[in-house]
C-alpha atoms as a PDB file:
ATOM      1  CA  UNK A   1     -57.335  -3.447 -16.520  1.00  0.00           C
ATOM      2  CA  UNK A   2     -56.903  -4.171 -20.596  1.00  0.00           C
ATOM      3  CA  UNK A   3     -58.498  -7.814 -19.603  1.00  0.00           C
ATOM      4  CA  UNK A   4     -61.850  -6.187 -17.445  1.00  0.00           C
ATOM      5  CA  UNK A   5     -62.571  -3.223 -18.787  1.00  0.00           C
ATOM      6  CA  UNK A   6     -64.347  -4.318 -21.653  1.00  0.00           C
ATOM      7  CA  UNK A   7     -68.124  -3.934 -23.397  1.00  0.00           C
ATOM      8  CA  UNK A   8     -68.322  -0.736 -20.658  1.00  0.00           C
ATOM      9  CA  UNK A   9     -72.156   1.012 -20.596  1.00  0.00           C
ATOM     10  CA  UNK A  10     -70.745   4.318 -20.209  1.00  0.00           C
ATOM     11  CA  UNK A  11     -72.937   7.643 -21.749  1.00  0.00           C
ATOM     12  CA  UNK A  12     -70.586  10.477 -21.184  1.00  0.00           C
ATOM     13  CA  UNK A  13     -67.397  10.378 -21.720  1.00  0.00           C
ATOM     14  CA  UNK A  14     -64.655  12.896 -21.518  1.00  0.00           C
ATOM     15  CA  UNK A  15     -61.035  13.455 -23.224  1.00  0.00           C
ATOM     16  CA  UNK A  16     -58.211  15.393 -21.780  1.00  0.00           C
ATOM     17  CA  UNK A  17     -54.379  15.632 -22.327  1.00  0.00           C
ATOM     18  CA  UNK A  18     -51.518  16.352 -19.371  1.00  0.00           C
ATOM     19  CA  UNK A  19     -47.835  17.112 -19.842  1.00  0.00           C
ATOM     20  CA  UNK A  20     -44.870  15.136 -18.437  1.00  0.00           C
ATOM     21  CA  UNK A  21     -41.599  14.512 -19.665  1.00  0.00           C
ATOM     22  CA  UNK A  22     -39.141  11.919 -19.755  1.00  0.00           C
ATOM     23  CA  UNK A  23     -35.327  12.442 -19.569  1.00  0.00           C
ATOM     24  CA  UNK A  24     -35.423  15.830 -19.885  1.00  0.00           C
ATOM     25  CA  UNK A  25     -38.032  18.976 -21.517  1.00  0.00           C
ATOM     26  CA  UNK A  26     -38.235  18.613 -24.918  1.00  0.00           C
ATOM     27  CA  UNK A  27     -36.061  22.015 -25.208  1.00  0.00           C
ATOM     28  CA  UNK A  28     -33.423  20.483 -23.332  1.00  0.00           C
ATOM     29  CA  UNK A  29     -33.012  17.203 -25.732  1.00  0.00           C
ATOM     30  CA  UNK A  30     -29.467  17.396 -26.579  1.00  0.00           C
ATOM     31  CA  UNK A  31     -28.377  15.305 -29.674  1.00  0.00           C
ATOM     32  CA  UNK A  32     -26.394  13.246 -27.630  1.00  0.00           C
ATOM     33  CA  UNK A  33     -29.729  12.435 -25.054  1.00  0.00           C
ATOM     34  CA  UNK A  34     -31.834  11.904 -28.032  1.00  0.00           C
ATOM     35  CA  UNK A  35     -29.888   9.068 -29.678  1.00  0.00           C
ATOM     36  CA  UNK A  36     -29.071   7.420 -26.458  1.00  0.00           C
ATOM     37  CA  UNK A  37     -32.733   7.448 -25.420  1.00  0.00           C
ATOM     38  CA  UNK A  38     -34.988   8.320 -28.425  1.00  0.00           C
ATOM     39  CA  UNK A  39     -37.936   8.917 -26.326  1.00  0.00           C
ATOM     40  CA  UNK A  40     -36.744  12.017 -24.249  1.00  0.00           C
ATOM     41  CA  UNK A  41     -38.385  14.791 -24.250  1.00  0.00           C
ATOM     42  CA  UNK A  42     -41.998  16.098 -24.072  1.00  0.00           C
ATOM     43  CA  UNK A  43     -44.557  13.239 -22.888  1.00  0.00           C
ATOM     44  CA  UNK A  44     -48.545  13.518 -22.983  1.00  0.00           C
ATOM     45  CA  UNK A  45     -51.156  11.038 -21.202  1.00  0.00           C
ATOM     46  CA  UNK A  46     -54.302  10.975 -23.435  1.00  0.00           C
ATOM     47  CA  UNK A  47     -57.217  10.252 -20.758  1.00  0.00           C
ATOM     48  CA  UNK A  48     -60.576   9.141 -20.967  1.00  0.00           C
ATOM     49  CA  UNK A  49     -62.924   9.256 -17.835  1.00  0.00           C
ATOM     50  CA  UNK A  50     -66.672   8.154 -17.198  1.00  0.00           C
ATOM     51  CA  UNK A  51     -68.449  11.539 -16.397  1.00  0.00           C
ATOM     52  CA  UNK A  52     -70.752   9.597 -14.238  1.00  0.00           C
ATOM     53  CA  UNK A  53     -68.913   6.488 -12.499  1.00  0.00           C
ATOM     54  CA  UNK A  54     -65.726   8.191 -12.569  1.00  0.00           C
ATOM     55  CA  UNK A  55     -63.820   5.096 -14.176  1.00  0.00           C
ATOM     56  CA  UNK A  56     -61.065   5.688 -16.091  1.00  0.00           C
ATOM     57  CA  UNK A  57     -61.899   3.630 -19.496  1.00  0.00           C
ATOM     58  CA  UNK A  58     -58.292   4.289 -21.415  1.00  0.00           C
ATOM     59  CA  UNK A  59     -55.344   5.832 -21.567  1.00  0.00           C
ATOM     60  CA  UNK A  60     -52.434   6.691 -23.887  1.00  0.00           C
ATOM     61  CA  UNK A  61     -48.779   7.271 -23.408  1.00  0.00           C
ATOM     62  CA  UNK A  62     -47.179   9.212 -26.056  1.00  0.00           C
ATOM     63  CA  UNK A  63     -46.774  12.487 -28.441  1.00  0.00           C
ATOM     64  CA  UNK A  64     -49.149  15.054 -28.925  1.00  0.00           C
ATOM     65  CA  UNK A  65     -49.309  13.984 -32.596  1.00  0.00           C
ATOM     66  CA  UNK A  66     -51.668  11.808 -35.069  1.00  0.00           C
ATOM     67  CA  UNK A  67     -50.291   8.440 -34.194  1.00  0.00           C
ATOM     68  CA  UNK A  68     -51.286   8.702 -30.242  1.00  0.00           C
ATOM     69  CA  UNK A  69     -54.650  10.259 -31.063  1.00  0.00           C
ATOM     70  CA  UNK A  70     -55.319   7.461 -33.401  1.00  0.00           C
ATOM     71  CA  UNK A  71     -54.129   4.686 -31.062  1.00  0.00           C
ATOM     72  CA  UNK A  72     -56.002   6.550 -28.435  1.00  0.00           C
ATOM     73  CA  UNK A  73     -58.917   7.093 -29.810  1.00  0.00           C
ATOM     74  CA  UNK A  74     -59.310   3.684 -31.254  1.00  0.00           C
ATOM     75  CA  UNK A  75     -58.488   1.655 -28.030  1.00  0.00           C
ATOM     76  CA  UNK A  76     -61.349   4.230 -26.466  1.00  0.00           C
ATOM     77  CA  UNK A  77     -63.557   2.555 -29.223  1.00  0.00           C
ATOM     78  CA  UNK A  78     -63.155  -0.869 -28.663  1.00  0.00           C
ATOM     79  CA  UNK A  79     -63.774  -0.724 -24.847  1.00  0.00           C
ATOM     80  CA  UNK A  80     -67.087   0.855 -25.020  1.00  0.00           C
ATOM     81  CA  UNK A  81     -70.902  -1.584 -25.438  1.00  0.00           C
ATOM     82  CA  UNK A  82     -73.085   1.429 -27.001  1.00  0.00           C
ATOM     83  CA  UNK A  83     -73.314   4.992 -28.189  1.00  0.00           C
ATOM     84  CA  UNK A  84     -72.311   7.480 -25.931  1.00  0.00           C
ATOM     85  CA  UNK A  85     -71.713  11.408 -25.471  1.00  0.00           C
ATOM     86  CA  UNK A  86     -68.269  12.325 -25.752  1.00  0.00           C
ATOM     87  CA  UNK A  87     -66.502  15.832 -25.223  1.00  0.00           C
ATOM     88  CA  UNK A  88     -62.825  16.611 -25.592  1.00  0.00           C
ATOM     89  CA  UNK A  89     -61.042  19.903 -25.678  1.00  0.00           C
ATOM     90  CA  UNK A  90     -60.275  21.966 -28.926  1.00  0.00           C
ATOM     91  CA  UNK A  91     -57.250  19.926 -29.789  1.00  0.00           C
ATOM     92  CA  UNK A  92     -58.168  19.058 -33.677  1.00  0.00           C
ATOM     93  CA  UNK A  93     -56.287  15.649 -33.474  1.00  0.00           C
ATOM     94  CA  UNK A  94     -59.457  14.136 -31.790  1.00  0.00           C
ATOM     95  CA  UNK A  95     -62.178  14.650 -34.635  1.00  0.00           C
ATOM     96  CA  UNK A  96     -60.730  12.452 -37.320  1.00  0.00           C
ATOM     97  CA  UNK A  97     -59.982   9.558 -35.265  1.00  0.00           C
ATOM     98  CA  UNK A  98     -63.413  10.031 -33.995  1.00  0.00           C
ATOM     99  CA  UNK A  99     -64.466  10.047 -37.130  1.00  0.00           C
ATOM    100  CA  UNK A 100     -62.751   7.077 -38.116  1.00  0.00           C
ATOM    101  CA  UNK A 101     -63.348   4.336 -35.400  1.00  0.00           C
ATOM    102  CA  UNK A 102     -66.954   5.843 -34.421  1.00  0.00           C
ATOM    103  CA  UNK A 103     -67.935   6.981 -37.663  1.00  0.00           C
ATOM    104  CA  UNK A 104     -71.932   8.539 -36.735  1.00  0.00           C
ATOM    105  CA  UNK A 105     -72.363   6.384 -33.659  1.00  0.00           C
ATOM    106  CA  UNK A 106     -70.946   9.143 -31.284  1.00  0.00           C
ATOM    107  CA  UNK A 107     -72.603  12.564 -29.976  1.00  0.00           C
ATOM    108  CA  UNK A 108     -69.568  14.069 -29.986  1.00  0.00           C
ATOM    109  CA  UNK A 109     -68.686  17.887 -28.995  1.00  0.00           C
ATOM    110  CA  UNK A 110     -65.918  20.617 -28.572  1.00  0.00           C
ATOM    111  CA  UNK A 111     -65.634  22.216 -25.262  1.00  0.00           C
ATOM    112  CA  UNK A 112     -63.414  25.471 -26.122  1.00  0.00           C
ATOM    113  CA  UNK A 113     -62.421  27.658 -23.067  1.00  0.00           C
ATOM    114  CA  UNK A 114     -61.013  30.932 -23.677  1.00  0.00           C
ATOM    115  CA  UNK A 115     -58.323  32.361 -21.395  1.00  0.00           C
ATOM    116  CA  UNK A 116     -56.971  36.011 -20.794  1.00  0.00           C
ATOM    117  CA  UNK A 117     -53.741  36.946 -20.193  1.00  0.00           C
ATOM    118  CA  UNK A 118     -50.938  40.025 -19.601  1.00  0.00           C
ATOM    119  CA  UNK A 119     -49.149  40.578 -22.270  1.00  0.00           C
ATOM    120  CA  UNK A 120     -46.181  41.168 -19.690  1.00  0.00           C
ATOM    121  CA  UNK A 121     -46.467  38.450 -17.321  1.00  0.00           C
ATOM    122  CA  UNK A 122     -45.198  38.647 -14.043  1.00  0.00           C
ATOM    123  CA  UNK A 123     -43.245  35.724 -12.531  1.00  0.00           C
ATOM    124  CA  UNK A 124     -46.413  35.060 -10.447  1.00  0.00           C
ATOM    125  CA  UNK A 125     -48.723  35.041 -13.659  1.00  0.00           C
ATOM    126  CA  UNK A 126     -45.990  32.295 -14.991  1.00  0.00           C
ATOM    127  CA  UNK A 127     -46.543  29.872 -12.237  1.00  0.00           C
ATOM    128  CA  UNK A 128     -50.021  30.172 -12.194  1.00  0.00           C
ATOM    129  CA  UNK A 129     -52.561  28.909 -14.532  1.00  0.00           C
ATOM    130  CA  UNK A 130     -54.121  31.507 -17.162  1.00  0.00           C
ATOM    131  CA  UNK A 131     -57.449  33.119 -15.942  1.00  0.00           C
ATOM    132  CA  UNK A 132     -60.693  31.271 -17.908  1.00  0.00           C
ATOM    133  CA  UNK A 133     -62.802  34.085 -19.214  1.00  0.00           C
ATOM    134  CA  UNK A 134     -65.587  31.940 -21.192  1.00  0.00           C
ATOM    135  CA  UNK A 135     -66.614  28.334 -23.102  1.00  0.00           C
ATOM    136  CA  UNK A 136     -67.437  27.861 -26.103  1.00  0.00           C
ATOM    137  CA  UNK A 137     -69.683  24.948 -26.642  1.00  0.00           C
ATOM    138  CA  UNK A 138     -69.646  23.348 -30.338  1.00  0.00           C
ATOM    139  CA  UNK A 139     -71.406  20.048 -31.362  1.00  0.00           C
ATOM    140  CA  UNK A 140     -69.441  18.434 -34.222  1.00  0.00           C
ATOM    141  CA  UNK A 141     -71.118  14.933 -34.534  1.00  0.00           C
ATOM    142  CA  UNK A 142     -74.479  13.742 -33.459  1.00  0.00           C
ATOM    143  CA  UNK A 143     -76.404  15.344 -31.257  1.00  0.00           C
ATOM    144  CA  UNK A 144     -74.742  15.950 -28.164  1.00  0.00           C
ATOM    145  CA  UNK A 145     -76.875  17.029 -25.150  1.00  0.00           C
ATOM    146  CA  UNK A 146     -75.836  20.852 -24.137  1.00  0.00           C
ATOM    147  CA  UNK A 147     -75.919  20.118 -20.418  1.00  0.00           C
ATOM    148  CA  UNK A 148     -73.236  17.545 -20.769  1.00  0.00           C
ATOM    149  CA  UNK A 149     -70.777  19.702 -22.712  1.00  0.00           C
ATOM    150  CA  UNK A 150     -68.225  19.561 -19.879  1.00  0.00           C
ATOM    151  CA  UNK A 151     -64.665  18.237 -19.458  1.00  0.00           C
ATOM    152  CA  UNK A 152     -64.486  19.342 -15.627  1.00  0.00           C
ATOM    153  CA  UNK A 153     -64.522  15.527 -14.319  1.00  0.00           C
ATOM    154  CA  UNK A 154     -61.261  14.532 -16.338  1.00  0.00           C
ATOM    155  CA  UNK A 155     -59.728  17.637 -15.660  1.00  0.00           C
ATOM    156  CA  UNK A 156     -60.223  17.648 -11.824  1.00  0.00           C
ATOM    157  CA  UNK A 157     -58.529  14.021 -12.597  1.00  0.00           C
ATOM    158  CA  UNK A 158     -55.356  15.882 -13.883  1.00  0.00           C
ATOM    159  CA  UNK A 159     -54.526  17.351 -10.807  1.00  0.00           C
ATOM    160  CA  UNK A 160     -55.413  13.866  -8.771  1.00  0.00           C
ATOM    161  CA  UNK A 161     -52.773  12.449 -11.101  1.00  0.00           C
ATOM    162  CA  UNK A 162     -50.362  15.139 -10.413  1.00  0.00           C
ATOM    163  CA  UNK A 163     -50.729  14.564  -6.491  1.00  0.00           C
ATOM    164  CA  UNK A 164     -50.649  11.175  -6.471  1.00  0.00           C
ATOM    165  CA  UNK A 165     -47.823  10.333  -8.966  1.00  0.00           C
ATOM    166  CA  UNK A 166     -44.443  12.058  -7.874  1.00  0.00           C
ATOM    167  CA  UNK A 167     -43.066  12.185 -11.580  1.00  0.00           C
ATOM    168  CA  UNK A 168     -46.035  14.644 -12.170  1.00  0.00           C
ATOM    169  CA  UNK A 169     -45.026  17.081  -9.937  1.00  0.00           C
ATOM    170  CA  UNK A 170     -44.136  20.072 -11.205  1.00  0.00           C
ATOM    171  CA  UNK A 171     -40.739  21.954 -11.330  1.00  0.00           C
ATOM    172  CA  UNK A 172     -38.460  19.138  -9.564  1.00  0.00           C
ATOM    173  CA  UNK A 173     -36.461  16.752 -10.525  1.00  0.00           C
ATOM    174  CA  UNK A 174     -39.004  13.549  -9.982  1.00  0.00           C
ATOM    175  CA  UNK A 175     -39.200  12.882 -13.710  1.00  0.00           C
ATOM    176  CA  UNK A 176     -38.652   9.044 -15.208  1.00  0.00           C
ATOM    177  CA  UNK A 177     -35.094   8.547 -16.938  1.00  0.00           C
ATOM    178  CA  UNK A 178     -37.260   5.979 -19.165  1.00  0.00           C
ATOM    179  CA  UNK A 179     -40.411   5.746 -21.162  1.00  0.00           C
ATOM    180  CA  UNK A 180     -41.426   2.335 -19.534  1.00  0.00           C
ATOM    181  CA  UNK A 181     -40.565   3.697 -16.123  1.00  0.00           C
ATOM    182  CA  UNK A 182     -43.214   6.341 -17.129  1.00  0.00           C
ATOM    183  CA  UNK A 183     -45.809   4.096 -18.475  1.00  0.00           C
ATOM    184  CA  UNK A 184     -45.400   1.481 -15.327  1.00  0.00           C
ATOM    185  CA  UNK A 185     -45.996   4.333 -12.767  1.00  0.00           C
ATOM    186  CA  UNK A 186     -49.268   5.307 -14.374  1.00  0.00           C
ATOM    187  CA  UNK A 187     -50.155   1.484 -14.839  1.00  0.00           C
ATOM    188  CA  UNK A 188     -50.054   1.235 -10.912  1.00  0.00           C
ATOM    189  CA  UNK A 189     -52.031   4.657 -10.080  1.00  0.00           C
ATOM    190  CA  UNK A 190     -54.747   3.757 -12.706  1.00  0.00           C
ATOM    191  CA  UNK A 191     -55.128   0.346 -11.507  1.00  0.00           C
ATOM    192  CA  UNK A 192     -54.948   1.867  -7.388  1.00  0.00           C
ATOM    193  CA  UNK A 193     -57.489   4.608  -8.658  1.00  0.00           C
ATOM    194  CA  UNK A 194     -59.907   2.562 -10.242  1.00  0.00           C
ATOM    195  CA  UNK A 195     -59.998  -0.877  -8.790  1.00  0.00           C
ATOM    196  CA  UNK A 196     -58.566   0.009  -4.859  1.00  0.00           C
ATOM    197  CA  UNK A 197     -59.314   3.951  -4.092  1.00  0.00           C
ATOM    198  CA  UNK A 198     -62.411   4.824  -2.602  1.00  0.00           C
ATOM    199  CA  UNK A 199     -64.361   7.915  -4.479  1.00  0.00           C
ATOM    200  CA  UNK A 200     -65.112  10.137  -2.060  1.00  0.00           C
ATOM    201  CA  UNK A 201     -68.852  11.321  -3.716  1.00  0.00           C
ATOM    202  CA  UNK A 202     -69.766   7.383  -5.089  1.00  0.00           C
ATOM    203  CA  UNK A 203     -68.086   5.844  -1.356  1.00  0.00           C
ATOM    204  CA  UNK A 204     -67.347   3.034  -3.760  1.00  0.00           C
ATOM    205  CA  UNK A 205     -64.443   2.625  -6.371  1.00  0.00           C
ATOM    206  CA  UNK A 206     -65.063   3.832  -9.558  1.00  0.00           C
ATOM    207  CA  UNK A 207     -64.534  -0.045 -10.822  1.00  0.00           C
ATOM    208  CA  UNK A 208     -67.389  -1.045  -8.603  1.00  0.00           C
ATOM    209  CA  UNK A 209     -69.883   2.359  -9.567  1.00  0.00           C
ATOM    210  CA  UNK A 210     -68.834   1.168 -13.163  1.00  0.00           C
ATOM    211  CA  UNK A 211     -70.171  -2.223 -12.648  1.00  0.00           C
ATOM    212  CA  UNK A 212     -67.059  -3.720 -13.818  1.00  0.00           C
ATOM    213  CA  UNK A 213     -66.425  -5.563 -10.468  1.00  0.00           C
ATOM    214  CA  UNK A 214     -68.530  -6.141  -7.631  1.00  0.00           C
ATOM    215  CA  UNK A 215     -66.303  -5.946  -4.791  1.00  0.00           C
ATOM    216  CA  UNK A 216     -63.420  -3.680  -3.467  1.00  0.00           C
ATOM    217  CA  UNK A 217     -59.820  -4.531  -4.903  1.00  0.00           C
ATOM    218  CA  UNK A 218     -57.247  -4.639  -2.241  1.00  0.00           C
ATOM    219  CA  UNK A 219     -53.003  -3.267  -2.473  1.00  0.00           C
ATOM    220  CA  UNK A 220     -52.772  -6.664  -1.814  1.00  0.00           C
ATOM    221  CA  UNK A 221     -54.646  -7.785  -5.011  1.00  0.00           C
ATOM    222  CA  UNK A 222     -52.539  -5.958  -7.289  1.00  0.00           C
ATOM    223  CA  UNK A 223     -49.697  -7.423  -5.497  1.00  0.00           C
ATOM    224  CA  UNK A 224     -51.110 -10.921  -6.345  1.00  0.00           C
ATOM    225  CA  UNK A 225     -51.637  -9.791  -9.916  1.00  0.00           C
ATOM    226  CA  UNK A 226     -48.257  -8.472 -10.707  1.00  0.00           C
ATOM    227  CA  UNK A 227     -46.407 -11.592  -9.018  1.00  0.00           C
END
């Protein structure tokens, strides 16, 4: 994927974070856990999806912190051929490393939702997501086309990830014991998803609907590619 997806004519892009952990939740990192395995704890996958083709152009393993976002964003940068329309959420790590590797060539906006809550939740209110009560559309660079605001695609993608990858699944104990365990797992399911899984709306990968490759990968290709 780093080698072919490269000089990519997207136009909308969209940025989204989801939660994993490695080890053990960051509020379970015990001293002794932490300096046998320094990277336990809380562990986000930055995303970037193709609004239209569906393709996933980049991805991040790492902290919610500067040095991801910057690593993120910049890797984002360098995969892209021209200007496009890009939304994230409200997460303020994104607008100064969009700043930095797209400078002004970016129509870039903020798509804030705004949730409501009980203020005494009930143990059915914890396991469920909070109820969305509005958006809050803000442009910050550019001129980013209302209509387009949206971070819907990459977020539906959030919940293919958490189906199809095991150590995404939700209270169990299918978590990786190591970082590159982690990172391997979502190397396969982004390779299967872009380059070997039908879309069900496009009825072609999202590789192929990209343009990036003109016929349908095979398990057995990425087989071929990892011996």
């Amino acid at each position: 994927m780093d080698k072919n997806l490269r000089n990519l004519k997207c136009e909308r892009i969209q940025c989204d974070e989801i939660w994993s952990f490695v080890a053990a939740k960051e509020r379970n990192v015990s001293a002794k856990l932490r300096e046998s395995n320094p990277e336990a704890g809380d562990c986000w996958t930055w995303v970037a999806m193709d609004a239209d083709t569906k393709l996933v152009c980049s991805w991040q393993v790492g902290r919610r912190d500067w040095v991801t976002a910057d690593q993120f964003v910049g890797d984002l940068r360098s995969r892209l051929a021209n200007r496009v329309q890009l939304t994230t959420d409200g997460n303020r790590l994104y607008l100064f490393a969009i700043n930095t590797y797209f400078e002004k060539e970016v129509d870039y906006a903020v798509l804030m939702k705004l949730y409501g809550g009980s203020s005494s939740p009930t143990a059915e209110v914890r396991y469920s997501p909070a109820e969305c009560v509005g958006c809050e559309k803000k442009p910050k660079i550019g001129n980013p086309d209302p209509k387009h605001i949206s971070t819907s695609y990459v977020e539906r993608q959030n919940l293919t990830m958490r189906m199809s990858i095991r150590r995404f699944t939700r209270l169990t104990n299918a978590f990786s014991r190591k970082i590159e365990n982690h990172v391997a797992s979502l190397a396969i399911h982004y390779m299967h998803y872009n380059f070997v899984r039908i879309h069900q709306t496009l009825r072609v990968t999202p590789a192929m609907a990209a343009g990036v490759t003109d016929r349908l990968w095979s398990i057995a290709d990425m087989v071929a590619l990892v011996a």
